[in-house]
PDB file of N, CA and C in Angstrom:
ATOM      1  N   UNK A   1       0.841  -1.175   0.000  1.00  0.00           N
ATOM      2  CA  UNK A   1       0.000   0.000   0.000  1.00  0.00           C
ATOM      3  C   UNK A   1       0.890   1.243   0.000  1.00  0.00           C
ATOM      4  N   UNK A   2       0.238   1.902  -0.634  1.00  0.00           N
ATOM      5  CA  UNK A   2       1.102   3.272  -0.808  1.00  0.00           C
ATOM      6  C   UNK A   2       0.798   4.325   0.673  1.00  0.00           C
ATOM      7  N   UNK A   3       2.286   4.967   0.931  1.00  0.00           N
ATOM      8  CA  UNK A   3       2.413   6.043   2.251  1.00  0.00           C
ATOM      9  C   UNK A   3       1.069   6.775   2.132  1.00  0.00           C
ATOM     10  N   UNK A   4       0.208   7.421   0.482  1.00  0.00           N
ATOM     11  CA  UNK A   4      -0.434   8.108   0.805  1.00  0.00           C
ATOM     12  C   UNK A   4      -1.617   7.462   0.843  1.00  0.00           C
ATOM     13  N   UNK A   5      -1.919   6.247   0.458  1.00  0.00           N
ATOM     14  CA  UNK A   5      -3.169   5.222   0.991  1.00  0.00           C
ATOM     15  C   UNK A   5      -3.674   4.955   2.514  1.00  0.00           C
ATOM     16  N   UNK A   6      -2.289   5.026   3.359  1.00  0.00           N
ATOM     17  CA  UNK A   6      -2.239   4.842   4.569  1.00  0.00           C
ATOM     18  C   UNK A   6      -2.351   5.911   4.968  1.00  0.00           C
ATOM     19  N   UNK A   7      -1.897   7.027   4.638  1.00  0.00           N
ATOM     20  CA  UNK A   7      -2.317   8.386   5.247  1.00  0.00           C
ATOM     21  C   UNK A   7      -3.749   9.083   5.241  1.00  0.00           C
ATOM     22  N   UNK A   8      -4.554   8.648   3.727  1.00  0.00           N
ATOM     23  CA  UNK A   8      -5.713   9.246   3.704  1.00  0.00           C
ATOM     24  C   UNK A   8      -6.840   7.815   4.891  1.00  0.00           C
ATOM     25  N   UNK A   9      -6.321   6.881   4.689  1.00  0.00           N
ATOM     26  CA  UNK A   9      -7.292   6.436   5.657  1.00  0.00           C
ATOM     27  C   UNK A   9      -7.231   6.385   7.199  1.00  0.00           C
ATOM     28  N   UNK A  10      -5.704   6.769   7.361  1.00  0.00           N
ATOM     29  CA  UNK A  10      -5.752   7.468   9.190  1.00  0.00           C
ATOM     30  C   UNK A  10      -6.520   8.655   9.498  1.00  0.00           C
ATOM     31  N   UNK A  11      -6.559   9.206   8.043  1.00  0.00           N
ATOM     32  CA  UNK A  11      -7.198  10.381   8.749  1.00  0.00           C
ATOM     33  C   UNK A  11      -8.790  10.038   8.140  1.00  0.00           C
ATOM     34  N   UNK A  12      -8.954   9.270   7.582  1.00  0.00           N
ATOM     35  CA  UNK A  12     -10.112   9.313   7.393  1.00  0.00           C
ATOM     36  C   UNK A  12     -10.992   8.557   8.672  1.00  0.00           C
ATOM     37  N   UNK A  13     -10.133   7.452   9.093  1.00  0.00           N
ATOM     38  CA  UNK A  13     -11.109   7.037  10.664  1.00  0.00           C
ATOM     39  C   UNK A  13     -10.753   7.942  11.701  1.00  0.00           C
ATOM     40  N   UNK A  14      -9.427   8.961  11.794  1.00  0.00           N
ATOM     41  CA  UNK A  14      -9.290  10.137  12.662  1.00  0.00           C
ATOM     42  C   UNK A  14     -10.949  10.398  12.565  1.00  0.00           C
ATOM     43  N   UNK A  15     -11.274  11.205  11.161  1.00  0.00           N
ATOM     44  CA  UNK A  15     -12.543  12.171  11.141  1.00  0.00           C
ATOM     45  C   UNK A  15     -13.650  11.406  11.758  1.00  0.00           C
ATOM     46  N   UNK A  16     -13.821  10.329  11.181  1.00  0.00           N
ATOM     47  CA  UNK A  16     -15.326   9.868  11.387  1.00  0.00           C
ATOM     48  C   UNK A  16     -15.036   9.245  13.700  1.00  0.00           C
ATOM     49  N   UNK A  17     -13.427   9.200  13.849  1.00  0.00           N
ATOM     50  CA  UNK A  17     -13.576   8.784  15.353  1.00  0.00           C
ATOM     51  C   UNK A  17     -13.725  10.191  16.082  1.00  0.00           C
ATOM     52  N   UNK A  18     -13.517  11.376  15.746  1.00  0.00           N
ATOM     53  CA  UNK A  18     -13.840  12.623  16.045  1.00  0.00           C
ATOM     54  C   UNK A  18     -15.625  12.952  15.567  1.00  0.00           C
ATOM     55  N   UNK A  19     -16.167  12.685  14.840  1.00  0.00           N
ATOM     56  CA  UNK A  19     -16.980  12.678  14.790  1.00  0.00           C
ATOM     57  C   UNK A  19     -18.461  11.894  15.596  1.00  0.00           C
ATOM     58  N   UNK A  20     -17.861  10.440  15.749  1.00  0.00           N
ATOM     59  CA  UNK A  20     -18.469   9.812  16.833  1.00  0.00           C
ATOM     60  C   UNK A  20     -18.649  10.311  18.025  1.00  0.00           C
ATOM     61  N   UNK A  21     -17.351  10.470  18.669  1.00  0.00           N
ATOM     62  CA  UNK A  21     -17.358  10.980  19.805  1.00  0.00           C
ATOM     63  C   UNK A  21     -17.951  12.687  20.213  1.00  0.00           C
ATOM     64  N   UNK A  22     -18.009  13.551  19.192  1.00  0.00           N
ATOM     65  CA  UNK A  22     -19.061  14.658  19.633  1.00  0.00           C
ATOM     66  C   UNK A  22     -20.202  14.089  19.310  1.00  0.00           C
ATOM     67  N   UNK A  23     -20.548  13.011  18.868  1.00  0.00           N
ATOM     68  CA  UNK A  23     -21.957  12.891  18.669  1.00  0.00           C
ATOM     69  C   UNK A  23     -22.708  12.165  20.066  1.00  0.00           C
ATOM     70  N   UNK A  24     -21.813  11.577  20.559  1.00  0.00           N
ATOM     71  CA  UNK A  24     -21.180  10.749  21.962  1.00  0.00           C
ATOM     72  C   UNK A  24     -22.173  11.983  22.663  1.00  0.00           C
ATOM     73  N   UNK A  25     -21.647  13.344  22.801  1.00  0.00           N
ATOM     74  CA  UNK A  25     -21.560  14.631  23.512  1.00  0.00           C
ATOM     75  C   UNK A  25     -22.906  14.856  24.021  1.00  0.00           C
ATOM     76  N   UNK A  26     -24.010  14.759  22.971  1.00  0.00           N
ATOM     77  CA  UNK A  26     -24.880  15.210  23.103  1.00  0.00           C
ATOM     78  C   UNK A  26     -26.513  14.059  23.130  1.00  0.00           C
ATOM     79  N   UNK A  27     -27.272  14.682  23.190  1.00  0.00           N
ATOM     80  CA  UNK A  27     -28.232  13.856  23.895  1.00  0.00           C
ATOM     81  C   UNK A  27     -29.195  12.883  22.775  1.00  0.00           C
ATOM     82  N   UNK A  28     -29.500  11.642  22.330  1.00  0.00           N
ATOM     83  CA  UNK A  28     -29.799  10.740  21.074  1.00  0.00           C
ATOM     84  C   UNK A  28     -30.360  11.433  21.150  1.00  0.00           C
ATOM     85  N   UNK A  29     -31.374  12.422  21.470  1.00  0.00           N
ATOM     86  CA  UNK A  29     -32.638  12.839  20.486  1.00  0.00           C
ATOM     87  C   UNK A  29     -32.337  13.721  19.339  1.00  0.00           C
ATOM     88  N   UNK A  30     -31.042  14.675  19.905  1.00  0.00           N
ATOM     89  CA  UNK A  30     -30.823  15.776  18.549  1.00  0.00           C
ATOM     90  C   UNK A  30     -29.786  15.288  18.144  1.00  0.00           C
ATOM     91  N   UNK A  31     -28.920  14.274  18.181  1.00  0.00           N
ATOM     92  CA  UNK A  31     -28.954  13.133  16.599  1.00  0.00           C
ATOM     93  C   UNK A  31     -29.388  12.739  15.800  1.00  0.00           C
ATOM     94  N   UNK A  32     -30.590  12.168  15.895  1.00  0.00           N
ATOM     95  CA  UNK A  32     -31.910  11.879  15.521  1.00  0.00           C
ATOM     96  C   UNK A  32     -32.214  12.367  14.656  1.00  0.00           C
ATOM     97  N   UNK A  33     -32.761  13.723  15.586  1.00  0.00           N
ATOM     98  CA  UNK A  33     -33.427  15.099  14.783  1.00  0.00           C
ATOM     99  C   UNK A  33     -32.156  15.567  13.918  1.00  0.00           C
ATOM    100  N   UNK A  34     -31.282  15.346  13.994  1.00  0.00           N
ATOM    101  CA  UNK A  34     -30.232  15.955  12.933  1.00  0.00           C
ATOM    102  C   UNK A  34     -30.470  15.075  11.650  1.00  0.00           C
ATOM    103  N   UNK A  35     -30.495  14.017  11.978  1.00  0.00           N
ATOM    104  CA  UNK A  35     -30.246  13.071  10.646  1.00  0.00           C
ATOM    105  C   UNK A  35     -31.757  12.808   9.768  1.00  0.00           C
ATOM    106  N   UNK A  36     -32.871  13.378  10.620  1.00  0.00           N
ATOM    107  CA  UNK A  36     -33.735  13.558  10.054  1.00  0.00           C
ATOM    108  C   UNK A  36     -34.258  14.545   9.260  1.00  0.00           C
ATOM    109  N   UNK A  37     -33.357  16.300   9.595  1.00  0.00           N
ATOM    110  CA  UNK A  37     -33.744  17.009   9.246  1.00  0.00           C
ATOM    111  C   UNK A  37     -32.877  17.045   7.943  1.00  0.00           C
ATOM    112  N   UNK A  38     -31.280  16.418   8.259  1.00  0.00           N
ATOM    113  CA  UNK A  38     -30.669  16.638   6.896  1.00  0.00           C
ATOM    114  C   UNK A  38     -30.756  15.606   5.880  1.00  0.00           C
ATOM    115  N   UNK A  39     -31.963  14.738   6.344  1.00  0.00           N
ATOM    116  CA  UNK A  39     -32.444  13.456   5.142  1.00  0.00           C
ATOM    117  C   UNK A  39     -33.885  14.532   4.458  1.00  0.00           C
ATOM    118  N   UNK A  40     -34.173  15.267   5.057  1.00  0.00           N
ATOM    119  CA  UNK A  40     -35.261  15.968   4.737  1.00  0.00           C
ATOM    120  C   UNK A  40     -34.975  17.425   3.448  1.00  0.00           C
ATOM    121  N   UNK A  41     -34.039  17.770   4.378  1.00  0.00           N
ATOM    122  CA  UNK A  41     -33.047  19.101   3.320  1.00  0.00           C
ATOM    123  C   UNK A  41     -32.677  18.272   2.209  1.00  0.00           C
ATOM    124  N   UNK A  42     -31.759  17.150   1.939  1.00  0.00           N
ATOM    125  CA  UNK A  42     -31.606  16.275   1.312  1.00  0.00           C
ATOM    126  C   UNK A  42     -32.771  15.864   0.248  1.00  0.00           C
ATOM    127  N   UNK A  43     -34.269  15.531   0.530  1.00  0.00           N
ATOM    128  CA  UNK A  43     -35.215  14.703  -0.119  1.00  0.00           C
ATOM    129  C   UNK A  43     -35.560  16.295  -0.706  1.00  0.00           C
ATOM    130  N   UNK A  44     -35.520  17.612  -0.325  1.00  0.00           N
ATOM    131  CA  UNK A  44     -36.354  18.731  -0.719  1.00  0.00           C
ATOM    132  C   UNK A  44     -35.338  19.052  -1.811  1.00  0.00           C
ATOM    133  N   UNK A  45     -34.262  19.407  -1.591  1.00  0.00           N
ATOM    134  CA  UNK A  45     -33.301  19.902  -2.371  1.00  0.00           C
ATOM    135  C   UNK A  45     -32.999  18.952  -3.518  1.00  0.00           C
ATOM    136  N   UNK A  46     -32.985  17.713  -3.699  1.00  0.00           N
ATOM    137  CA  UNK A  46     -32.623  16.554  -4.687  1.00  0.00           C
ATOM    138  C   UNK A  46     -34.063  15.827  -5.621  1.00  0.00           C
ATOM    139  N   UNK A  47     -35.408  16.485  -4.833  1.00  0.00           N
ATOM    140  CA  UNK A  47     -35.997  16.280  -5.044  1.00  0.00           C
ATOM    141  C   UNK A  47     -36.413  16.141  -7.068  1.00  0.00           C
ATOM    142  N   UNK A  48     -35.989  16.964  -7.644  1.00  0.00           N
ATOM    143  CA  UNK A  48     -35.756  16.907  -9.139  1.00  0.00           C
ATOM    144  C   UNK A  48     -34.815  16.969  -9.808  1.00  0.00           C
ATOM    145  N   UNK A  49     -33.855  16.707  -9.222  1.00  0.00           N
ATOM    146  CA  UNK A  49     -32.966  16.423  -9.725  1.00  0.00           C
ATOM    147  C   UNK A  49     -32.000  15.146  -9.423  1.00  0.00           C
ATOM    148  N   UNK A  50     -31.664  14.945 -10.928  1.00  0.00           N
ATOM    149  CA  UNK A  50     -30.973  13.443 -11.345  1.00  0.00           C
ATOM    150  C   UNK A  50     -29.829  13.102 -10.479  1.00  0.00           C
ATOM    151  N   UNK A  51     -28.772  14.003  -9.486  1.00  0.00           N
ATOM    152  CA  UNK A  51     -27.462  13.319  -9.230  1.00  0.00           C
ATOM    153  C   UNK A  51     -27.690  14.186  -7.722  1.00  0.00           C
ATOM    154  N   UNK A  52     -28.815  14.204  -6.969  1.00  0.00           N
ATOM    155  CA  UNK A  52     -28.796  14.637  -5.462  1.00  0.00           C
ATOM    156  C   UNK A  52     -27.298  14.293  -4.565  1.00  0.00           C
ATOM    157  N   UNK A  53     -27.102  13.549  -4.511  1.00  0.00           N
ATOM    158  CA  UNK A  53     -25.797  13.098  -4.157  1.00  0.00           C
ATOM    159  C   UNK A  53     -24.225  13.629  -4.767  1.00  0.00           C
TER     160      UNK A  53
END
């Protein structure tokens, strides 16, 4: 594996283990409500169009 294969994926479980852990922070309900509201922004905004993602 290449130095920079190994580098983008340290930091890539860095981000998402920094990310866990503030999510850790705060209370399941406005997790929840987060992932609901940005599946919602998501379904409104992508809504007609071909490559939402």
């Amino acid at each position: 594996m290449a130095a920079r294969t190994i580098v983008g994926a340290v930091a890539l479980l860095a981000l998402i283990g920094v990310a866990v852990y503030l999510l850790a922070q705060i209370p399941w309900e406005f997790t929840v409500a987060g992932v609901l509201a940005l599946a919602g922004i998501l379904l409104a905004v992508g809504h007609d169009a071909p490559d939402a993602l």
